[in-house]
N, C-alpha and C. Protein backbone atom coordinates (compact mmCIF):
# COMPACT_ATOMS: atom_id res chain seq x y z
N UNK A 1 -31.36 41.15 15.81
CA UNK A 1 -31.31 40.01 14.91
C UNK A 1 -29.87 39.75 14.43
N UNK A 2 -28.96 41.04 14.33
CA UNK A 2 -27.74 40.60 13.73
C UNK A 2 -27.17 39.87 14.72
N UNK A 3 -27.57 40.46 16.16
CA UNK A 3 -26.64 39.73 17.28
C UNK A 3 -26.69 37.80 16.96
N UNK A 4 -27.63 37.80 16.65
CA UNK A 4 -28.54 36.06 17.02
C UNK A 4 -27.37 35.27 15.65
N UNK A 5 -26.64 36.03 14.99
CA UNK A 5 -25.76 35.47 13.66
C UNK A 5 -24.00 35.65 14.00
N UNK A 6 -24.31 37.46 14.78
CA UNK A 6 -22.77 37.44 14.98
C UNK A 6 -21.92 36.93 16.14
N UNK A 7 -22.84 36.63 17.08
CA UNK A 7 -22.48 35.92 18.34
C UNK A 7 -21.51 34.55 18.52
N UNK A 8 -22.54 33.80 17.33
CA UNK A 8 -21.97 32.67 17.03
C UNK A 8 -20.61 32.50 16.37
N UNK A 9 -20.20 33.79 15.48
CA UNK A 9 -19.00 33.90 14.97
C UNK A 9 -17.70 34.49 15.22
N UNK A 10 -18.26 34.84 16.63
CA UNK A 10 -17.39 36.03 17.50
C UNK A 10 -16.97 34.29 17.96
N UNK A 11 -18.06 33.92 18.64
CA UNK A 11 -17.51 32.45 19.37
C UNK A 11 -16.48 31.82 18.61
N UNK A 12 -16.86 31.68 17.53
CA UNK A 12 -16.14 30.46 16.24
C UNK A 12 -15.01 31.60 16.46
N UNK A 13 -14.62 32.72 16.34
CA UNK A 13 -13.05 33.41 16.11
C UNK A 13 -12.45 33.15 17.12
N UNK A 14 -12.71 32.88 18.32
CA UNK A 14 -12.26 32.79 20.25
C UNK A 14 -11.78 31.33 19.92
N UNK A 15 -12.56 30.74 19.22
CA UNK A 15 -12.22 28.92 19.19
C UNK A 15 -11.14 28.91 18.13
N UNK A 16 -11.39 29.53 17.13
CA UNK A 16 -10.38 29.68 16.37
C UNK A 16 -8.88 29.97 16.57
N UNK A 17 -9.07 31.03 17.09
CA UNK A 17 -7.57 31.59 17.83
C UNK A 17 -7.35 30.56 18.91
N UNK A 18 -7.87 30.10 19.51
CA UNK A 18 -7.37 29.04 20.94
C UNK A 18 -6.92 27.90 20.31
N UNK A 19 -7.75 27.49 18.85
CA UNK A 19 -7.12 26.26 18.47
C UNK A 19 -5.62 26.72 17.81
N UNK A 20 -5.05 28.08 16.72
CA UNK A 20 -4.09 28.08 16.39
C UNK A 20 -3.11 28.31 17.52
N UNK A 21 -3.57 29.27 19.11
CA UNK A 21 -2.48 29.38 20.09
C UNK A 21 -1.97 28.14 20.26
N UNK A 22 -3.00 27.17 21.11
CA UNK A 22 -2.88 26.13 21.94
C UNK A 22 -2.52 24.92 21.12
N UNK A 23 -1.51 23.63 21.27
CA UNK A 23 -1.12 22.78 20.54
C UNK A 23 -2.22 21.66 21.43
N UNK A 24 -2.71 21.95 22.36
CA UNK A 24 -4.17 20.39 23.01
C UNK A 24 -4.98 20.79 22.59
N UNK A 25 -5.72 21.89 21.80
CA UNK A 25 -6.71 21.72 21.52
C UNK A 25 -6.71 21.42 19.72
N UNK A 26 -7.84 20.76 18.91
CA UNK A 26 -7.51 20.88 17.61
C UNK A 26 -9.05 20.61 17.32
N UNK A 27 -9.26 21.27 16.45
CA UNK A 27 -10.48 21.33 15.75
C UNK A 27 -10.30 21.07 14.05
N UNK A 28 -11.14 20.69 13.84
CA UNK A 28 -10.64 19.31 12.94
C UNK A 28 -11.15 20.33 11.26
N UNK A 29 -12.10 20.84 11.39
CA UNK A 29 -12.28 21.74 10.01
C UNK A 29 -13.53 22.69 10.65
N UNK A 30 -13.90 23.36 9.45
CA UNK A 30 -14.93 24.63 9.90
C UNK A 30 -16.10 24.43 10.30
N UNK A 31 -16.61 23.22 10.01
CA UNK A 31 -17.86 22.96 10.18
C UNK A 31 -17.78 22.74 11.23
N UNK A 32 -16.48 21.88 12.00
CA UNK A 32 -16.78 21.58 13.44
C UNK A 32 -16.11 23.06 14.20
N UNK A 33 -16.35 23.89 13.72
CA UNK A 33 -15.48 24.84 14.45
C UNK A 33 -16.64 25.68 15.09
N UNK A 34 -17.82 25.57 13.60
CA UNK A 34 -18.89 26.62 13.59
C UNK A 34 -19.95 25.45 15.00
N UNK A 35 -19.89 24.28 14.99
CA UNK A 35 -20.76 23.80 15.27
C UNK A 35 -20.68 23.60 16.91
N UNK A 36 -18.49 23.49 17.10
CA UNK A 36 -18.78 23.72 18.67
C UNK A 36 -18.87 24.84 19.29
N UNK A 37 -18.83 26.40 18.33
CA UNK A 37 -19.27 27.67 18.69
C UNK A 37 -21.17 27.88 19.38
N UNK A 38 -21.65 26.99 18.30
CA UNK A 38 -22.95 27.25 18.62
C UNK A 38 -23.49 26.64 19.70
N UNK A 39 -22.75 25.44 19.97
CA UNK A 39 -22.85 24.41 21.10
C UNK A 39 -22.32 24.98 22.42
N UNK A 40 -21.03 25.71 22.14
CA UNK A 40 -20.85 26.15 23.28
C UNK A 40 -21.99 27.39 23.73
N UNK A 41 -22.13 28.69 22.94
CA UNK A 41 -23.22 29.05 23.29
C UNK A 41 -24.58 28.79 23.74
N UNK A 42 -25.26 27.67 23.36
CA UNK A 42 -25.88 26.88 24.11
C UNK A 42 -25.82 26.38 25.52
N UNK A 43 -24.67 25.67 25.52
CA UNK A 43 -24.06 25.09 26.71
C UNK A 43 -24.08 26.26 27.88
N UNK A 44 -23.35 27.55 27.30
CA UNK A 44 -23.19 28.17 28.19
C UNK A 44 -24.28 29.15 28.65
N UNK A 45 -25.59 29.30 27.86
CA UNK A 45 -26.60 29.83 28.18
C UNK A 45 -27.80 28.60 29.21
N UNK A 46 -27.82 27.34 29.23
CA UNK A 46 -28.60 26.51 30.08
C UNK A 46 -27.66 25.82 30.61
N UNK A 47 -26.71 25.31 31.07
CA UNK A 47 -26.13 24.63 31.59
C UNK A 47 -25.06 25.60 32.75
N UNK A 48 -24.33 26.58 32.71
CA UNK A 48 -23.28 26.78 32.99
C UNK A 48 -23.92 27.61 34.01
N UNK A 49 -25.24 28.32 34.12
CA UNK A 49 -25.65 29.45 34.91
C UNK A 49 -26.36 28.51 35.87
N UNK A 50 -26.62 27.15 36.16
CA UNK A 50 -27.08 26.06 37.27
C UNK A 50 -25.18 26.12 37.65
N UNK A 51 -24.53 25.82 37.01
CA UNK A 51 -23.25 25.25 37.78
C UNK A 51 -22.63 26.33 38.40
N UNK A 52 -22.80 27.19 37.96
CA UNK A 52 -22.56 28.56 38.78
C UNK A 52 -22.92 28.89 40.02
N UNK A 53 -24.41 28.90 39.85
CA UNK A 53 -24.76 28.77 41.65
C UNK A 53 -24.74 27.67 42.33
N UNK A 54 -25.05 26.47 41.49
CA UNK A 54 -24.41 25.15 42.48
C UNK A 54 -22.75 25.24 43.29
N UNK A 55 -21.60 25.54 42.56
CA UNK A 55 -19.95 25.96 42.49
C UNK A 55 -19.90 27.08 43.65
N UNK A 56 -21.43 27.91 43.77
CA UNK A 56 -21.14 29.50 44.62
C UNK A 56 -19.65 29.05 45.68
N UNK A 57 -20.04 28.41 46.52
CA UNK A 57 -19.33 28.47 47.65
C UNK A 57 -17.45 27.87 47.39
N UNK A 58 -17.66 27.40 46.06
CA UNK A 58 -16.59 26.88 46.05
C UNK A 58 -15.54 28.37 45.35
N UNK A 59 -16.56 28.96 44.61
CA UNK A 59 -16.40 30.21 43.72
C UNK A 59 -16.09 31.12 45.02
N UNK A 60 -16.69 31.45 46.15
CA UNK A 60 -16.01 32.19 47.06
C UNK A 60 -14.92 31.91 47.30
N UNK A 61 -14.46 30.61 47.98
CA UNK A 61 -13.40 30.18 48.54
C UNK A 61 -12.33 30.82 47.67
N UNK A 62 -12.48 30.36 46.58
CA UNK A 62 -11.52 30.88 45.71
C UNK A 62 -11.64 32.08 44.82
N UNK A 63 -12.19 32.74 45.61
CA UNK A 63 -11.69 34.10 45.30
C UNK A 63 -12.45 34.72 43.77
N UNK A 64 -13.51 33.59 43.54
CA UNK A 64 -13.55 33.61 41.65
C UNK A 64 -13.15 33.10 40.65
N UNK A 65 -11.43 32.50 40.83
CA UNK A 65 -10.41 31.68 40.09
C UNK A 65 -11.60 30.38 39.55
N UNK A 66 -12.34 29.76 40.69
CA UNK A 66 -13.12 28.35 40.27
C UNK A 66 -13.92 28.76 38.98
N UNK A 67 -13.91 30.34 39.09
CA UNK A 67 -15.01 30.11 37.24
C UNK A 67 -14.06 29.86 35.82
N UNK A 68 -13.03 30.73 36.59
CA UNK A 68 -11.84 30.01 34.91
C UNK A 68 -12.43 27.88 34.71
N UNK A 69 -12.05 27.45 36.01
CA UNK A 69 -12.35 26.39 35.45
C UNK A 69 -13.23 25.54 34.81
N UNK A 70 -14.58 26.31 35.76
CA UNK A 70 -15.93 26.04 35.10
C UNK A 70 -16.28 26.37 33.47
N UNK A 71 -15.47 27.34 33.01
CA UNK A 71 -15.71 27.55 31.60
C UNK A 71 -14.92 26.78 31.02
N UNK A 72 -13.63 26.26 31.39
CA UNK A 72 -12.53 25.02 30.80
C UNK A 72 -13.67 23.87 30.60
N UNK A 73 -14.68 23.84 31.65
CA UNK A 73 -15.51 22.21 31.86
C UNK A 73 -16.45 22.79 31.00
N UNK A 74 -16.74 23.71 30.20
CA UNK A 74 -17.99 23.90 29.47
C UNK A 74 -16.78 23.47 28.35
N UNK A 75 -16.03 23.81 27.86
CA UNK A 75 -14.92 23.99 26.46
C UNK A 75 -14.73 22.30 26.20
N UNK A 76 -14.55 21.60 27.85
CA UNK A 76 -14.41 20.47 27.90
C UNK A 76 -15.47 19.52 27.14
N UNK A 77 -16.67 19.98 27.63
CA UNK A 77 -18.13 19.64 27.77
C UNK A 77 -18.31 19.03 25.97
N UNK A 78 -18.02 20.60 25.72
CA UNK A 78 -18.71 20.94 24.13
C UNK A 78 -17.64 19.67 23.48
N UNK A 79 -16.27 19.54 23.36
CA UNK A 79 -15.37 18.81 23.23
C UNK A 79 -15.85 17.74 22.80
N UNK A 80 -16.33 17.20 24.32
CA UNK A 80 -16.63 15.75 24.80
C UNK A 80 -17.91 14.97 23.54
N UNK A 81 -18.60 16.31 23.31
CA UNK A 81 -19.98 15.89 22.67
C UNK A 81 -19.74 16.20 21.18
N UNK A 82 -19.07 17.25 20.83
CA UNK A 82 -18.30 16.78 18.75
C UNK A 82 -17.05 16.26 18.70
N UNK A 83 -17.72 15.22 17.67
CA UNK A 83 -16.36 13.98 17.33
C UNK A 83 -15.53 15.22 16.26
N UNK A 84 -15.28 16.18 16.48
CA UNK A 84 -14.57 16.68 15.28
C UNK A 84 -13.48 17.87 16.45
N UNK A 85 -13.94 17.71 17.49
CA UNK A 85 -12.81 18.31 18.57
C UNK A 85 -12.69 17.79 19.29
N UNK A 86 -11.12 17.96 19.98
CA UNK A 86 -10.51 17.53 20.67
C UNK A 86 -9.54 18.30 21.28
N UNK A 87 -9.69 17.85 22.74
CA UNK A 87 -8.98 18.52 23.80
C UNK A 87 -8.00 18.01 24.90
N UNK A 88 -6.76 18.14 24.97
CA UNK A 88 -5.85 17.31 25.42
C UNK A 88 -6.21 17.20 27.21
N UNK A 89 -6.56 18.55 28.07
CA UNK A 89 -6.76 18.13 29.14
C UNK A 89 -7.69 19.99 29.98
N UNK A 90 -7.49 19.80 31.08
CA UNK A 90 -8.09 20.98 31.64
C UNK A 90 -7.63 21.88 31.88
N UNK A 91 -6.37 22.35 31.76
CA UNK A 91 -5.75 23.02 31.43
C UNK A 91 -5.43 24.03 30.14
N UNK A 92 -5.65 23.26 29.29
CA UNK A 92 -5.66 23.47 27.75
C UNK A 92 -7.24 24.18 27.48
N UNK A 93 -8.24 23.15 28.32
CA UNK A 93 -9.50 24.01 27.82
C UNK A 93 -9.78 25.71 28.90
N UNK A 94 -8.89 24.93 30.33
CA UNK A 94 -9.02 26.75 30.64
C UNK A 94 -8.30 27.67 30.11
N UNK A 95 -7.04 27.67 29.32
CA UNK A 95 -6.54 28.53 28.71
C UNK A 95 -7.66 28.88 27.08
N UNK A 96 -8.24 28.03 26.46
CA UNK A 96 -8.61 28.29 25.65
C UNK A 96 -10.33 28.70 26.35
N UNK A 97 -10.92 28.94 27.20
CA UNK A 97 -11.89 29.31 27.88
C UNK A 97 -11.59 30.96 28.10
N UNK A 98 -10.13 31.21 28.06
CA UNK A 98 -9.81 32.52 28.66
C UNK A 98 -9.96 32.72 27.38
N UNK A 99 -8.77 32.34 26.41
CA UNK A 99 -8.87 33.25 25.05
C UNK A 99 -10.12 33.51 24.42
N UNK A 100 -11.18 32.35 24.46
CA UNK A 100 -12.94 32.47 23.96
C UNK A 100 -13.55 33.92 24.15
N UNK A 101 -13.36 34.30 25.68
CA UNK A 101 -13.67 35.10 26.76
C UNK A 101 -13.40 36.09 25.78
N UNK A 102 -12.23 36.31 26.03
CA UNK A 102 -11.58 37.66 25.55
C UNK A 102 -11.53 38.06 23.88
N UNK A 103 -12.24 37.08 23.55
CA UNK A 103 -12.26 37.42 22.44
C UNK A 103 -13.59 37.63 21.87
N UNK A 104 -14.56 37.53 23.00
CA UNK A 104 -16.18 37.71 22.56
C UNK A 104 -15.77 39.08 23.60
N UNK A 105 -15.32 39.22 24.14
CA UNK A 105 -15.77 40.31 25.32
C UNK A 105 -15.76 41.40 24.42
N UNK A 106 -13.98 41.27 23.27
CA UNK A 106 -13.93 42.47 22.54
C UNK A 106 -14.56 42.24 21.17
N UNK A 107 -15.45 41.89 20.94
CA UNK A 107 -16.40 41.44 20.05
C UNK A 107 -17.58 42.39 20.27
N UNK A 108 -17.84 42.25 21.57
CA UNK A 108 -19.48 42.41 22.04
C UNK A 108 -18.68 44.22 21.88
N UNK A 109 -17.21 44.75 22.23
CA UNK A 109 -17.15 45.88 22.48
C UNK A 109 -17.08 46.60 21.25
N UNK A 110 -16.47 46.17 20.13
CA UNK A 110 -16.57 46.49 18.54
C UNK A 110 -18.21 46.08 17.92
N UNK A 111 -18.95 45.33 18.20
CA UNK A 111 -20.28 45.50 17.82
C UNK A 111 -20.96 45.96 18.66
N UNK A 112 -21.23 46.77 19.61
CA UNK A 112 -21.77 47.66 20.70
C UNK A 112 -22.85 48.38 19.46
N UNK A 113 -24.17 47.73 19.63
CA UNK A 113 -25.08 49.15 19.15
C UNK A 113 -25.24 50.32 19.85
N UNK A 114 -25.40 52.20 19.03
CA UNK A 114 -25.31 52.87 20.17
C UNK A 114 -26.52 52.77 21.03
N UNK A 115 -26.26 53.91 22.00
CA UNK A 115 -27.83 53.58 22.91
C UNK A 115 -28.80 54.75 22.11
N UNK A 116 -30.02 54.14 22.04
CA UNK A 116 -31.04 55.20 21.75
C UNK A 116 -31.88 56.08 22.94
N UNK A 117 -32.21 57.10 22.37
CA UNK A 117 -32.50 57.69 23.53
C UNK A 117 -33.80 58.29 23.28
């Protein structure tokens, strides 16, 4: 249950930090910060796992590199759909797609419940 609260805020810190790195992306106050966190989690739980295996072959070709972009087009996505962010181009959302990443990855690794046994 805590996950279903802290997920969303691990997201909102990844968006956070990408909006103070990056000068194309800007998120306009907290509410839209919290709201394209939850959106993107959304997004990226029904939408992004069809474009994934639709992309497969393009995702071979390249080695894997094509998913950086596919998560730029989810960052894009979420963007596109709150009037309270904004994103200068695809570039900007794959760099801020990486920082998201890496900043839930070490999220999920600092809230790690242990294993029970």
């Amino acid at each position: 249950m805590a996950r279903l609260i802290l997920n969303p805020l691990i997201g909102a810190l990844g968006l956070w930090l990408a909006d103070v790195l990056l000068g194309g992306l800007v998120i306009s106050n907290w509410v839209s910060l919290l709201a394209a966190a939850i959106l993107l989690g959304i997004v990226n739980a029904i939408l992004r796992p069809v474009l994934v295996v639709l992309t497969f072959p393009i995702t071979i070709v390249t080695l894997g590199l094509f998913l950086f972009v596919l998560n730029g087009l989810m960052i894009g996505l979420v963007a596109w759909m709150l009037p309270g962010v904004t994103i200068s181009g695809l570039f900007t959302a794959i760099l801020a797609a990486i920082i998201t990443g890496l900043v839930s990855w070490f999220g999920q690794i600092v809230t790690k419940e242990p294993k029970r046994e």
